[in-house]
PDB file of N, CA and C in Angstrom:
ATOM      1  N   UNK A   1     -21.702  14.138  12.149  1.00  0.00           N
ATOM      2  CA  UNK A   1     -20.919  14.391  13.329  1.00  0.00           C
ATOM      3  C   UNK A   1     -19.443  14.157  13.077  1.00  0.00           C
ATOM      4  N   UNK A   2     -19.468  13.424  12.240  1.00  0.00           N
ATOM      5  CA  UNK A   2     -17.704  12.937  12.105  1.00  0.00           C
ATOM      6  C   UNK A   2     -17.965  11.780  10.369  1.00  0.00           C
ATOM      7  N   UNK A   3     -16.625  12.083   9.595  1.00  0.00           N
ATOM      8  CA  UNK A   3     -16.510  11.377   8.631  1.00  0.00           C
ATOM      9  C   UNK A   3     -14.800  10.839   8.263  1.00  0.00           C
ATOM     10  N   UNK A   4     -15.161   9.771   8.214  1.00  0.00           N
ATOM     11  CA  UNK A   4     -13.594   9.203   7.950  1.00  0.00           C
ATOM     12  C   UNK A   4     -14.613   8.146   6.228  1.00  0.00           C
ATOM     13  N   UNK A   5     -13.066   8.507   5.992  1.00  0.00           N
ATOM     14  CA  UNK A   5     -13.152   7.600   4.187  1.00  0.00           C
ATOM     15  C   UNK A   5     -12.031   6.530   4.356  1.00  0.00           C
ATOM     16  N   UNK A   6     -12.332   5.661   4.126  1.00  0.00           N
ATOM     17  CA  UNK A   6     -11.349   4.220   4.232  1.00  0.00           C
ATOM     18  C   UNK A   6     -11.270   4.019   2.310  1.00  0.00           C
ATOM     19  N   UNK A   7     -10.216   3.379   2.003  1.00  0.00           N
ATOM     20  CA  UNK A   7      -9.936   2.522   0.831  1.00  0.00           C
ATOM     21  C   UNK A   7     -11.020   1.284   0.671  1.00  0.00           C
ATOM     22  N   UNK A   8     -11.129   0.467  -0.018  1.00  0.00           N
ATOM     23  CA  UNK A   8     -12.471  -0.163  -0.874  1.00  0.00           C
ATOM     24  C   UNK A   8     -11.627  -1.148  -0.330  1.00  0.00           C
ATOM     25  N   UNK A   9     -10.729  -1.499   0.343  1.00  0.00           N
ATOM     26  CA  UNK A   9     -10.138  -3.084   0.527  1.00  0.00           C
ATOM     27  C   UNK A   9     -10.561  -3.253   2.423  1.00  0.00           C
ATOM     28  N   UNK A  10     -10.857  -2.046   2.962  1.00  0.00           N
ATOM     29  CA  UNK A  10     -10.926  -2.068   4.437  1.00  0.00           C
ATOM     30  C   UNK A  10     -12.183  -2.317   4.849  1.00  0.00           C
ATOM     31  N   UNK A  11     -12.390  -3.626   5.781  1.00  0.00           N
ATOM     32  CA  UNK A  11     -13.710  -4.213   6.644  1.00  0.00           C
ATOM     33  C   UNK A  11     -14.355  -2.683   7.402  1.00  0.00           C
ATOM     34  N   UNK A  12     -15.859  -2.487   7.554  1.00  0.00           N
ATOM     35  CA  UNK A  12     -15.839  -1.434   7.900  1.00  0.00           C
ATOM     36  C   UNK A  12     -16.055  -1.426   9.320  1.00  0.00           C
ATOM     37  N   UNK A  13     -16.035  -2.962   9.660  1.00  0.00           N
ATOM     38  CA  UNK A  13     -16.030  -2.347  11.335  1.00  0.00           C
ATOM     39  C   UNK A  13     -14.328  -2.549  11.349  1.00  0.00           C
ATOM     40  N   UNK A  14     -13.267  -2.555  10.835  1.00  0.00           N
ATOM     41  CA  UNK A  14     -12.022  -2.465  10.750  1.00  0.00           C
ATOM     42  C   UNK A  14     -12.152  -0.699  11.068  1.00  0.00           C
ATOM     43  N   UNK A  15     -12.676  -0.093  10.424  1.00  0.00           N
ATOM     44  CA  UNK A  15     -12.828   1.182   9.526  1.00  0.00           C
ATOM     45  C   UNK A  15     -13.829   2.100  11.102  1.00  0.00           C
ATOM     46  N   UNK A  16     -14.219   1.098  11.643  1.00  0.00           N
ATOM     47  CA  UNK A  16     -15.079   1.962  12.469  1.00  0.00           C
ATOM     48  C   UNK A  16     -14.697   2.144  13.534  1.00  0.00           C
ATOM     49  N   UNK A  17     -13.865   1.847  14.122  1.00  0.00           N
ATOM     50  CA  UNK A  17     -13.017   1.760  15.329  1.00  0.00           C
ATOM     51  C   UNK A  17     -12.166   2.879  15.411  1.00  0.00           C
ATOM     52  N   UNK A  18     -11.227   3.235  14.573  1.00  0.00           N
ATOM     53  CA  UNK A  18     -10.477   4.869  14.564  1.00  0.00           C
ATOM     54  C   UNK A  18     -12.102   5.744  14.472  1.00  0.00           C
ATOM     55  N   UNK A  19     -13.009   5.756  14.028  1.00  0.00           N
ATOM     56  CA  UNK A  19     -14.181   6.408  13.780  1.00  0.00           C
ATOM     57  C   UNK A  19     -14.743   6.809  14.887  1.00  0.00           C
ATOM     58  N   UNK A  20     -14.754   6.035  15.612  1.00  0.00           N
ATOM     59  CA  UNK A  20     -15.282   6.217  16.505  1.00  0.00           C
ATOM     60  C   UNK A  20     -15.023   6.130  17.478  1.00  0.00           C
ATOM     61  N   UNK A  21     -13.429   6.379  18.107  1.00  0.00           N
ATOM     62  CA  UNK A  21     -12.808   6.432  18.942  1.00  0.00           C
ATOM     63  C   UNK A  21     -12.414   8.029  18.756  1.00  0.00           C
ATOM     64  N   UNK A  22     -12.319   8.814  17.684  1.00  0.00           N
ATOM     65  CA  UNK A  22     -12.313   9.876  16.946  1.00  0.00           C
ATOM     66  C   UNK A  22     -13.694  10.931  17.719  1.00  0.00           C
ATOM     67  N   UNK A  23     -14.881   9.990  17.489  1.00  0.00           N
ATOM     68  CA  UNK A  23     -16.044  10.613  17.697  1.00  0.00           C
ATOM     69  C   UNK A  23     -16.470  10.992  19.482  1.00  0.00           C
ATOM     70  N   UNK A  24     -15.739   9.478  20.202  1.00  0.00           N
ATOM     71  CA  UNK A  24     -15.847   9.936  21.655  1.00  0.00           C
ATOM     72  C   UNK A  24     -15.453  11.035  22.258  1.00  0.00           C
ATOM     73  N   UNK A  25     -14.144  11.447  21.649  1.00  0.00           N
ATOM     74  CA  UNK A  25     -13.830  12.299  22.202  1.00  0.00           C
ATOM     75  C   UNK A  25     -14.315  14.205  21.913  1.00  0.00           C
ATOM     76  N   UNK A  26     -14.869  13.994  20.720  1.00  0.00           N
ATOM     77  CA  UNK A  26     -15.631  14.867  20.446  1.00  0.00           C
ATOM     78  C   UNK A  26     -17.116  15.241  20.683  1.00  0.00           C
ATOM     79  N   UNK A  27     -17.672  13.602  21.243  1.00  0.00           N
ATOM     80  CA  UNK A  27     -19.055  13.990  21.260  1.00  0.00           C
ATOM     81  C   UNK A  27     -19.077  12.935  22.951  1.00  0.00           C
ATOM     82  N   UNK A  28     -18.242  13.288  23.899  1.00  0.00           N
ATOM     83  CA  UNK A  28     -18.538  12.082  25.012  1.00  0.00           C
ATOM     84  C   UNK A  28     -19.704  11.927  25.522  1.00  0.00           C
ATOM     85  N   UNK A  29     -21.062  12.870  25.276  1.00  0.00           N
ATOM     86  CA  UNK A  29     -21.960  12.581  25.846  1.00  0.00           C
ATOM     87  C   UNK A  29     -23.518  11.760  25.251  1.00  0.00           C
ATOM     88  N   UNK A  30     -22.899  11.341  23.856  1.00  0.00           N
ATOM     89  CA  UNK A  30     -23.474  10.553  23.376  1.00  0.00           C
ATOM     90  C   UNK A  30     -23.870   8.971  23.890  1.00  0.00           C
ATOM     91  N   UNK A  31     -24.767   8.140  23.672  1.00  0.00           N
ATOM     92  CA  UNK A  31     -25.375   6.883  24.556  1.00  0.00           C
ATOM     93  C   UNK A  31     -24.961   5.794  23.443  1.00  0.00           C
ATOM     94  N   UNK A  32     -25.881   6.258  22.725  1.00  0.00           N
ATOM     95  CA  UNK A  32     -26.126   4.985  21.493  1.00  0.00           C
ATOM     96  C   UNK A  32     -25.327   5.257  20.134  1.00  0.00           C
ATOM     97  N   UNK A  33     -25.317   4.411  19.746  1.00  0.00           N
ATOM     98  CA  UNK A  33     -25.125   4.041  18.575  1.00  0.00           C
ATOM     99  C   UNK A  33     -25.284   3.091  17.497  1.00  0.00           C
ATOM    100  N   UNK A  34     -26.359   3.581  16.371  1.00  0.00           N
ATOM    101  CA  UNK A  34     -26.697   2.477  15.660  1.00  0.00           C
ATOM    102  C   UNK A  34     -26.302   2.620  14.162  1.00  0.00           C
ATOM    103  N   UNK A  35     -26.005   1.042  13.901  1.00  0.00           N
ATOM    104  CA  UNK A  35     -25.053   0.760  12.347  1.00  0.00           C
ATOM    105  C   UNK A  35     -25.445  -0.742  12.267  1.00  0.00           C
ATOM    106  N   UNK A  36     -25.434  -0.517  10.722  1.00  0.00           N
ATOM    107  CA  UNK A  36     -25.599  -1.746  10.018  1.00  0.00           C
ATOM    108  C   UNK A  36     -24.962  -2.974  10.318  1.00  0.00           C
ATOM    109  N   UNK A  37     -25.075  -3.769   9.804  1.00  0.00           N
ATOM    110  CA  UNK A  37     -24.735  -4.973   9.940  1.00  0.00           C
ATOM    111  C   UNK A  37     -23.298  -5.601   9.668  1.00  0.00           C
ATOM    112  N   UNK A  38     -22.586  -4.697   8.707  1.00  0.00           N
ATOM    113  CA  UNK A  38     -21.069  -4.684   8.306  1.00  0.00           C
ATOM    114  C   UNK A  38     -20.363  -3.762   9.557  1.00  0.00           C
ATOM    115  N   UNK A  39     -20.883  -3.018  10.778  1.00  0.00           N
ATOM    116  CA  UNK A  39     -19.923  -2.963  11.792  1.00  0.00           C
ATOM    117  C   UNK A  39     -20.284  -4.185  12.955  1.00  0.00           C
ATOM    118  N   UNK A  40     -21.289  -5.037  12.749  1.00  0.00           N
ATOM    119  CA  UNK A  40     -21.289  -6.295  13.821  1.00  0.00           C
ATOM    120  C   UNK A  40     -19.839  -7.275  13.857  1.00  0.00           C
ATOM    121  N   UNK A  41     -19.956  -7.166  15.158  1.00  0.00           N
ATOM    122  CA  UNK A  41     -18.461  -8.311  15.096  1.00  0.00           C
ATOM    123  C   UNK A  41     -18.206  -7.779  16.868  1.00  0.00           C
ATOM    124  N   UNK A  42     -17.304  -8.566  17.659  1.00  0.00           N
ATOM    125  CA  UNK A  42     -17.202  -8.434  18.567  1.00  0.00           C
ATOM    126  C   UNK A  42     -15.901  -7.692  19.174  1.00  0.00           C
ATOM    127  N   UNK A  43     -14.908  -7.068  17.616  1.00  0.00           N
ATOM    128  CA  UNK A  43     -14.138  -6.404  17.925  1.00  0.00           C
ATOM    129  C   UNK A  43     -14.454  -4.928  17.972  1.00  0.00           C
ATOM    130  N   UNK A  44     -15.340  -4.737  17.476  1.00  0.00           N
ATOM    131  CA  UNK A  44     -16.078  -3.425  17.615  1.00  0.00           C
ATOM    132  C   UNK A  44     -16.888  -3.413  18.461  1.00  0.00           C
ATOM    133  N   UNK A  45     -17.294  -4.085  18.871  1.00  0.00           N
ATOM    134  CA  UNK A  45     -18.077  -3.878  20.268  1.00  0.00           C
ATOM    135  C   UNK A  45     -17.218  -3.472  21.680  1.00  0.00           C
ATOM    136  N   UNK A  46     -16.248  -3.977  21.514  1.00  0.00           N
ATOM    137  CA  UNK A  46     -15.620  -3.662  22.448  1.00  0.00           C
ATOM    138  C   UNK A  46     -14.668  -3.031  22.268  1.00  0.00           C
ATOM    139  N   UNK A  47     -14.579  -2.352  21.305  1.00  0.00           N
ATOM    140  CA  UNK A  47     -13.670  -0.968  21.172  1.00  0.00           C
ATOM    141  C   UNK A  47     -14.544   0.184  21.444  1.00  0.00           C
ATOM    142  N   UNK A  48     -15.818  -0.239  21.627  1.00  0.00           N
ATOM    143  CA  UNK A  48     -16.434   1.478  21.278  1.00  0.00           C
ATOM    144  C   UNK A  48     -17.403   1.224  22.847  1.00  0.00           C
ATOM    145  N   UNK A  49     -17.035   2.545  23.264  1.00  0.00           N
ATOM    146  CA  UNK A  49     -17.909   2.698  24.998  1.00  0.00           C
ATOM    147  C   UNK A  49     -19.094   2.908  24.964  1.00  0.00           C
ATOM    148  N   UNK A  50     -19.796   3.170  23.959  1.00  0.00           N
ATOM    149  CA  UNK A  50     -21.462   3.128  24.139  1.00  0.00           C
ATOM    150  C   UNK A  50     -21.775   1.733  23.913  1.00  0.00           C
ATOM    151  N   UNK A  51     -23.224   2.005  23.682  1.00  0.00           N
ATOM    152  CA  UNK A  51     -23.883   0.827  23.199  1.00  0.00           C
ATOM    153  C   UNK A  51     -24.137   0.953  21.912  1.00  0.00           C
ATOM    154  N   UNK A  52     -23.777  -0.449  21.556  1.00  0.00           N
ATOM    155  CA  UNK A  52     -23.887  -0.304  19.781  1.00  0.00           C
ATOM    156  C   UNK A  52     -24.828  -1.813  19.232  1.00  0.00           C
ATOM    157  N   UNK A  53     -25.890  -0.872  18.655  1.00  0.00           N
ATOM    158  CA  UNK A  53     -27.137  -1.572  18.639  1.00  0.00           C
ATOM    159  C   UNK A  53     -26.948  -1.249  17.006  1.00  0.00           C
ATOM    160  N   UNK A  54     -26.711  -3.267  16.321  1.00  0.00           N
ATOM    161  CA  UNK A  54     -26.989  -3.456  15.194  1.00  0.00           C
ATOM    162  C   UNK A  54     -28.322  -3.445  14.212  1.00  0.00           C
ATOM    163  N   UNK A  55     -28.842  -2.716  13.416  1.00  0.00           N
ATOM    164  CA  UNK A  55     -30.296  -2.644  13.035  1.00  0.00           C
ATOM    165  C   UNK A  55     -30.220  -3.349  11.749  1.00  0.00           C
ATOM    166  N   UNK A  56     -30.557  -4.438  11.654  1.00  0.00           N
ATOM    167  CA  UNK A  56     -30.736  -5.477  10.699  1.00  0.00           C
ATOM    168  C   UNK A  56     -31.781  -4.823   9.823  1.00  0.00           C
ATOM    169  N   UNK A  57     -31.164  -5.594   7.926  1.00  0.00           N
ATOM    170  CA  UNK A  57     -32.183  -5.149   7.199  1.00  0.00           C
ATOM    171  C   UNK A  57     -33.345  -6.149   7.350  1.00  0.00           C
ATOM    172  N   UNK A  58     -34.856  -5.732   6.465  1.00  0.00           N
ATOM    173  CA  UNK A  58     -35.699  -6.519   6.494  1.00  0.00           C
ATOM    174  C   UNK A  58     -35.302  -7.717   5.776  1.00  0.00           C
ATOM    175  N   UNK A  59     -35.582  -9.347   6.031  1.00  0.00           N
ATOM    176  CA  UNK A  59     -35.438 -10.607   5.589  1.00  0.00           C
ATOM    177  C   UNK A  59     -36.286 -10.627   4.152  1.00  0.00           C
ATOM    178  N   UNK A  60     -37.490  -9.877   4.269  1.00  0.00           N
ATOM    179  CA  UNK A  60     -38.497 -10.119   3.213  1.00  0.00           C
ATOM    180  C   UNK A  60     -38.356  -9.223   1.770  1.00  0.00           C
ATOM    181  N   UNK A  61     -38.522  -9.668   0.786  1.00  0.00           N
ATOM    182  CA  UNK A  61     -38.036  -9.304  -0.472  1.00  0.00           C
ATOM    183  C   UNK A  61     -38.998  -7.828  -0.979  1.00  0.00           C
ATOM    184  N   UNK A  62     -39.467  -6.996  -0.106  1.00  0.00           N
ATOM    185  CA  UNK A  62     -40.326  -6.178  -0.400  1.00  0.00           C
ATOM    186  C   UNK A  62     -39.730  -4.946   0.850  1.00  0.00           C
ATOM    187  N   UNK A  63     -40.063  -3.658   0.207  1.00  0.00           N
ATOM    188  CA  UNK A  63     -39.762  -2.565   0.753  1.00  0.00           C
ATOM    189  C   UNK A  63     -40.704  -2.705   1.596  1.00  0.00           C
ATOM    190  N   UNK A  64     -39.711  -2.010   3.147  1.00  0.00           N
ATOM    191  CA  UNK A  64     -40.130  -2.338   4.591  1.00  0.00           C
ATOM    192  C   UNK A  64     -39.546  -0.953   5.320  1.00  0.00           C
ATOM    193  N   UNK A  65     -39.738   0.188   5.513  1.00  0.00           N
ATOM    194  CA  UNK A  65     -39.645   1.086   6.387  1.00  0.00           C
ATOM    195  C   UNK A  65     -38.803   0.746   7.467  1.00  0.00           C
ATOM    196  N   UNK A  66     -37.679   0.644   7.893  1.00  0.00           N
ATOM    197  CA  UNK A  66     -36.910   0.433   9.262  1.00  0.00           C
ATOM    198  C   UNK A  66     -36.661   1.312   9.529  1.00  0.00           C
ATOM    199  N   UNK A  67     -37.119   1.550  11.025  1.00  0.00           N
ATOM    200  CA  UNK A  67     -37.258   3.489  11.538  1.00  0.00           C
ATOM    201  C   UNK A  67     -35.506   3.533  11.608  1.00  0.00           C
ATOM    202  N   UNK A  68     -34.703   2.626  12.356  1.00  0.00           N
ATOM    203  CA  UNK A  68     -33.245   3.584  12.899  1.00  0.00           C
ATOM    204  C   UNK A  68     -32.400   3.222  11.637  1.00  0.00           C
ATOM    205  N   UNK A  69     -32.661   2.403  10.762  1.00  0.00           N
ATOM    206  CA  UNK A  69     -31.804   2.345   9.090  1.00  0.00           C
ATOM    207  C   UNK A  69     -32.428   3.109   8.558  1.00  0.00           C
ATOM    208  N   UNK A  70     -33.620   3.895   8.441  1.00  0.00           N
ATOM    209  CA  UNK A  70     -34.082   5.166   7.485  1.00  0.00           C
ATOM    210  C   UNK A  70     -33.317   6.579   8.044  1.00  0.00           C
ATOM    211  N   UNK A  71     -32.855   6.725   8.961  1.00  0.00           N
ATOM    212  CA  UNK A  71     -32.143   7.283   9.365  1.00  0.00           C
ATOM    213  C   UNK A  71     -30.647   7.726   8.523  1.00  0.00           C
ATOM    214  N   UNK A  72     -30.075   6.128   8.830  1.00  0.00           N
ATOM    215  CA  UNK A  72     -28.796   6.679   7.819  1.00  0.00           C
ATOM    216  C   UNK A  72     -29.158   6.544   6.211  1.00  0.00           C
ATOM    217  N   UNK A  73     -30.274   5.772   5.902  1.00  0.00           N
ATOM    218  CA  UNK A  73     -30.618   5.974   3.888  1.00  0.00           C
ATOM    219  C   UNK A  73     -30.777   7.724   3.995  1.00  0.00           C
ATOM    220  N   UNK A  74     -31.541   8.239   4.319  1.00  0.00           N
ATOM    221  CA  UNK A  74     -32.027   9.511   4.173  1.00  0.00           C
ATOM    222  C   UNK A  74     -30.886  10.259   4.498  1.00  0.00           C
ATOM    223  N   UNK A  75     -29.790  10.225   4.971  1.00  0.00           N
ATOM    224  CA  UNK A  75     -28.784  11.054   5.428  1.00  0.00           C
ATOM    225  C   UNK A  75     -28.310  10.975   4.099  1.00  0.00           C
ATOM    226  N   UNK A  76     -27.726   9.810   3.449  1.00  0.00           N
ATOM    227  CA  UNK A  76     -27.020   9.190   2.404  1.00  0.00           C
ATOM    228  C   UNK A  76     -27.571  10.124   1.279  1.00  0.00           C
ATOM    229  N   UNK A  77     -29.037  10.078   1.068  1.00  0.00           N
ATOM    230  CA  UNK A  77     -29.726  10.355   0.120  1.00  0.00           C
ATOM    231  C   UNK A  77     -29.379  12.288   0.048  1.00  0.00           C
ATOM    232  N   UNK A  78     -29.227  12.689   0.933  1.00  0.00           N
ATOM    233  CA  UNK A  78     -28.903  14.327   1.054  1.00  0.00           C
ATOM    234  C   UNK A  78     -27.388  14.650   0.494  1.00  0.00           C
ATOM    235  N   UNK A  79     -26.711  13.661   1.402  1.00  0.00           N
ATOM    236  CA  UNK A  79     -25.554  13.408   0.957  1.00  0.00           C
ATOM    237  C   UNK A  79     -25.442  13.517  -0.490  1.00  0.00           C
ATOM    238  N   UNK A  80     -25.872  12.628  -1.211  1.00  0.00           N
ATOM    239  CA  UNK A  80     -25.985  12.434  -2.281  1.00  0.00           C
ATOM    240  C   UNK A  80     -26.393  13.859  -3.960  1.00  0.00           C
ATOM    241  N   UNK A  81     -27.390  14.556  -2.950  1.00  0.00           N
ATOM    242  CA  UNK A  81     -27.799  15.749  -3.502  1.00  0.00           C
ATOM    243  C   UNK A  81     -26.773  16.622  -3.729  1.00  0.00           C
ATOM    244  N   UNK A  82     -25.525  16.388  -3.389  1.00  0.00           N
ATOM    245  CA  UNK A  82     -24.699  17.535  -4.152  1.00  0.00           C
ATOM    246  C   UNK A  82     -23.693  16.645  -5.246  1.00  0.00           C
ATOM    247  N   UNK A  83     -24.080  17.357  -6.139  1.00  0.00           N
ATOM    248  CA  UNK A  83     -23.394  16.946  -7.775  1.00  0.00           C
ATOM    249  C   UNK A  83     -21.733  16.303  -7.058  1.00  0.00           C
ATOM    250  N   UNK A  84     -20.659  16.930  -6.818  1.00  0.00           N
ATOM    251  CA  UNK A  84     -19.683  16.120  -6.135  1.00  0.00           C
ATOM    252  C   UNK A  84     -19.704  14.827  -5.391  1.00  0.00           C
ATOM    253  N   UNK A  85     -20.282  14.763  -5.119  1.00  0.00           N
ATOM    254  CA  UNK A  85     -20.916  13.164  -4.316  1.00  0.00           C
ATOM    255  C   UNK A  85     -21.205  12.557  -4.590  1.00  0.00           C
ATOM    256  N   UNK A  86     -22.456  12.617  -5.431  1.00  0.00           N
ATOM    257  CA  UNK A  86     -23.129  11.460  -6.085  1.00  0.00           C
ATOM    258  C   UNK A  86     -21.978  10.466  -6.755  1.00  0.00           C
ATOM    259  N   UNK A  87     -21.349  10.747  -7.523  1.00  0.00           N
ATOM    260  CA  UNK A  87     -20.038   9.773  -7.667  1.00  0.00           C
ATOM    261  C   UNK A  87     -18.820   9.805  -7.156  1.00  0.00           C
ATOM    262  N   UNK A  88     -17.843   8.845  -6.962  1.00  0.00           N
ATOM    263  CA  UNK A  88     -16.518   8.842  -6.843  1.00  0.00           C
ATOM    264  C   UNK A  88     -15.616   9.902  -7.322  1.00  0.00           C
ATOM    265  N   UNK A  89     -15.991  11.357  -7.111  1.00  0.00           N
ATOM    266  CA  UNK A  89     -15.158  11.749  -8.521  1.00  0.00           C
ATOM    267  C   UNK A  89     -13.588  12.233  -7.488  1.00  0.00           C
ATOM    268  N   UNK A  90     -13.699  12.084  -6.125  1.00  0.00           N
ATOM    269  CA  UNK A  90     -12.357  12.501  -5.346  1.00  0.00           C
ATOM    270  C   UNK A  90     -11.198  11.382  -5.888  1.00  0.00           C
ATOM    271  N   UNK A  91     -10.009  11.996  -5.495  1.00  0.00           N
ATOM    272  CA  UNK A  91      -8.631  11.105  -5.618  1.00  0.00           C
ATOM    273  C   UNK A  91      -8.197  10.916  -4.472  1.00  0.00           C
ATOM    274  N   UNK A  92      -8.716  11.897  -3.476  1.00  0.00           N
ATOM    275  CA  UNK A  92      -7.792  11.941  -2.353  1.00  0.00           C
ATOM    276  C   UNK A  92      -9.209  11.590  -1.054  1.00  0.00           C
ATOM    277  N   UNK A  93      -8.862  10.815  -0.007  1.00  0.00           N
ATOM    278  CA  UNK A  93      -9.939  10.189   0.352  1.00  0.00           C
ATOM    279  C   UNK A  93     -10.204  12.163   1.860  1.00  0.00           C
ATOM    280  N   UNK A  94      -8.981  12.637   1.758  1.00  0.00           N
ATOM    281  CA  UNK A  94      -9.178  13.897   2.934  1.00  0.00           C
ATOM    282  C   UNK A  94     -10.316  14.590   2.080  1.00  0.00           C
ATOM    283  N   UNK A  95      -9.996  14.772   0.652  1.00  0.00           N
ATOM    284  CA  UNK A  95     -11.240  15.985  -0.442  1.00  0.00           C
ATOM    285  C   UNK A  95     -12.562  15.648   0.359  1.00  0.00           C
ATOM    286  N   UNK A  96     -12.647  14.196  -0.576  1.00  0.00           N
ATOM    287  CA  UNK A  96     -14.025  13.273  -0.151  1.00  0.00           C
ATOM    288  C   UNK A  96     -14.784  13.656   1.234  1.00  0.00           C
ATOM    289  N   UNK A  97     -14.046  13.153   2.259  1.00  0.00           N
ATOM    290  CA  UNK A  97     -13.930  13.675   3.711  1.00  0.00           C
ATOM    291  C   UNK A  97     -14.358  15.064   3.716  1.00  0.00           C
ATOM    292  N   UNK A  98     -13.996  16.125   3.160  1.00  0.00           N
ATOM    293  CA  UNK A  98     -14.474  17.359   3.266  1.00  0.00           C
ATOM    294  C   UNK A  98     -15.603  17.837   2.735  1.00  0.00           C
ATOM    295  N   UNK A  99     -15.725  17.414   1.512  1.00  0.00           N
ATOM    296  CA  UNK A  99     -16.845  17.452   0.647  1.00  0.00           C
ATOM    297  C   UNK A  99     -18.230  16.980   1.351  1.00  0.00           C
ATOM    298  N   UNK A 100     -18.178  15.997   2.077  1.00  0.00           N
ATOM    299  CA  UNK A 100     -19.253  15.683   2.448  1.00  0.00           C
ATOM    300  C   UNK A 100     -19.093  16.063   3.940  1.00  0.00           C
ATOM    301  N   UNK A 101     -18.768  16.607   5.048  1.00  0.00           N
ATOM    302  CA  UNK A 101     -18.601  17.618   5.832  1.00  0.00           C
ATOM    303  C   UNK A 101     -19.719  18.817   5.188  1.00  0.00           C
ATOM    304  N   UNK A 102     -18.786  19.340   3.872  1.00  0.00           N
ATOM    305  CA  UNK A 102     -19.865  20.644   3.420  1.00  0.00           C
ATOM    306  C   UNK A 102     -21.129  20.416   3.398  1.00  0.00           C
ATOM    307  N   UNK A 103     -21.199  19.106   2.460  1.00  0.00           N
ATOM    308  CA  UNK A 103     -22.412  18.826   1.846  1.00  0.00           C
ATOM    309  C   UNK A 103     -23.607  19.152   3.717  1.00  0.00           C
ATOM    310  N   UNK A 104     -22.837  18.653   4.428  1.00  0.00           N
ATOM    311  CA  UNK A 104     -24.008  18.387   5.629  1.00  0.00           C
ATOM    312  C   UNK A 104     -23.890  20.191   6.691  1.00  0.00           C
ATOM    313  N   UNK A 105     -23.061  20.714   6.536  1.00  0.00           N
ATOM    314  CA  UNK A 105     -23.135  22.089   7.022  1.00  0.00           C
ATOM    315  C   UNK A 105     -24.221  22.936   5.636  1.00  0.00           C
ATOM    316  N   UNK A 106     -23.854  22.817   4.365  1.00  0.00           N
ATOM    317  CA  UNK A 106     -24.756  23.224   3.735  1.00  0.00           C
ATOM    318  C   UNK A 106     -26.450  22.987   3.818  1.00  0.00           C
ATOM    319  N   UNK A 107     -26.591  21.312   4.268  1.00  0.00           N
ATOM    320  CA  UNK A 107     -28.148  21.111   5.339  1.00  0.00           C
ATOM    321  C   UNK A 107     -28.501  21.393   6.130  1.00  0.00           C
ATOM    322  N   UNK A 108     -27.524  21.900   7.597  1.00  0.00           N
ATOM    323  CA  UNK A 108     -27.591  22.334   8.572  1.00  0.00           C
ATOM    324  C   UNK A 108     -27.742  23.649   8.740  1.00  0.00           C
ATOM    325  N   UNK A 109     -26.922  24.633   7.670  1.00  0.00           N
ATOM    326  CA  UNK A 109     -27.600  26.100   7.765  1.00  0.00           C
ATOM    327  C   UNK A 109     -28.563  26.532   6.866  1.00  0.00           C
ATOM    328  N   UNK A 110     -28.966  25.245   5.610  1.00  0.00           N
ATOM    329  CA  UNK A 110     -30.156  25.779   5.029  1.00  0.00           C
ATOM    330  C   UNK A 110     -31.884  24.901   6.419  1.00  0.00           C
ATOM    331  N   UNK A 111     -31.596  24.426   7.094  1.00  0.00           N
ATOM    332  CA  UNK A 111     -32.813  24.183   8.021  1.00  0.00           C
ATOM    333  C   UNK A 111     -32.398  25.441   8.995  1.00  0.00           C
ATOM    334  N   UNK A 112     -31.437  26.175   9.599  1.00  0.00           N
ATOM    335  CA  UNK A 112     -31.451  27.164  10.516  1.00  0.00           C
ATOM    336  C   UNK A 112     -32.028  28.225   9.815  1.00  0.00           C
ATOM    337  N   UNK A 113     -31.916  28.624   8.494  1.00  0.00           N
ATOM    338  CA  UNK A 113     -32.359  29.331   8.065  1.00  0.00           C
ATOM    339  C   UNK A 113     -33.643  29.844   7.970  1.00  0.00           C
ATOM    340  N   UNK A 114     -34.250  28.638   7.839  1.00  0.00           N
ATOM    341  CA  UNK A 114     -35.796  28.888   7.135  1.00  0.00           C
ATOM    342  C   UNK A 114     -36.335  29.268   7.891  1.00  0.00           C
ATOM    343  N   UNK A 115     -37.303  30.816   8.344  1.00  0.00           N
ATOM    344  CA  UNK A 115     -38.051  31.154   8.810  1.00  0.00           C
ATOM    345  C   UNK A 115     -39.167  30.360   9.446  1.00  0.00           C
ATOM    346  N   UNK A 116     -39.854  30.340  10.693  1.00  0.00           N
ATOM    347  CA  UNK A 116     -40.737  29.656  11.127  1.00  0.00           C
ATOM    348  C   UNK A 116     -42.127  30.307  10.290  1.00  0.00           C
ATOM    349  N   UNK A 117     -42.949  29.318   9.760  1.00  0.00           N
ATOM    350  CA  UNK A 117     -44.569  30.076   9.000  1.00  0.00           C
ATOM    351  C   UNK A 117     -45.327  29.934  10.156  1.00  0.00           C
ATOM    352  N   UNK A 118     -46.001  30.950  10.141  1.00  0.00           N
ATOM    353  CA  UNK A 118     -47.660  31.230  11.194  1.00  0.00           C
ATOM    354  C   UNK A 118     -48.653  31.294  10.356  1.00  0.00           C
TER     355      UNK A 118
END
C-alpha cells in the first residue's frame, strides 16, 4: 500500500509515523493496523488514528505459525523474489522505494491475470 525506506540509524517506529501519516491519507478507510514489535512505543500510538495492534513473536525457541506476522514474512518473502531486492544493491533509498513498489504491482497483475480453472 505504501513504502518509505529510512537509513539503518532510524528507530522504526521513528520511521513509522511519516509512514503512516502518508498512508491515512491515501487509504482513510482503513481500521487496523498490525506491526511488530519495533513500532510499539507510545509515540506511535498516538500519532497514528487507527488502531495499532502489536503482534508479538512466539517466546518459544521452535517454529510457531503467527497468523497476522505470517502476513508480513510472506509479503517480505515475495518481496524478496525479485533478484534486485534480495540484497541491498540500491544507493538511493527513492530506487529501493520503487523497486519494491514494482516488485508488488508485478504480484498484483500476475494474480489478476490468471485465469479462473473449472
Amino acid at each position: 500500500m505504501n513504502v518509505f525506506v529510512a537509513s539503518g540509524d532510524v528507530q522504526d517506529r521513528d520511521a513509522a509515523i511519516p509512514l503512516l501519516c502518508r498512508t491515512r491519507r491515501l487509504f482513510p478507510f482503513i481500521e487496523r493496523i498490525f506491526a511488530d514489535g519495533g513500532y510499539q512505543g507510545q509515540k506511535t500510538a498516538n500519532a497514528v488514528a487507527w488502531t495499532l495492534e502489536i503482534v508479538k513473536r512466539s517466546d518459544l525457541h521452535r517454529f510457531v505459525v503467527l497468523p497476522k506476522r505470517w502476513i508480513v514474512e510472506r509479503t517480505f518473502a515475495w518481496i524478496s523474489r525479485n533478484r534486485r531486492l534480495a540484497r541491498d544493491f540500491e544507493r538511493h533509498a527513492r530506487k529501493a522505494a520503487a523497486f519494491v513498489r514494482l516488485a508488488m504491482i508485478r504480484l498484483m497483475l500476475r494474480r489478476l491475470s490468471v485465469s479462473p480453472s473449472s
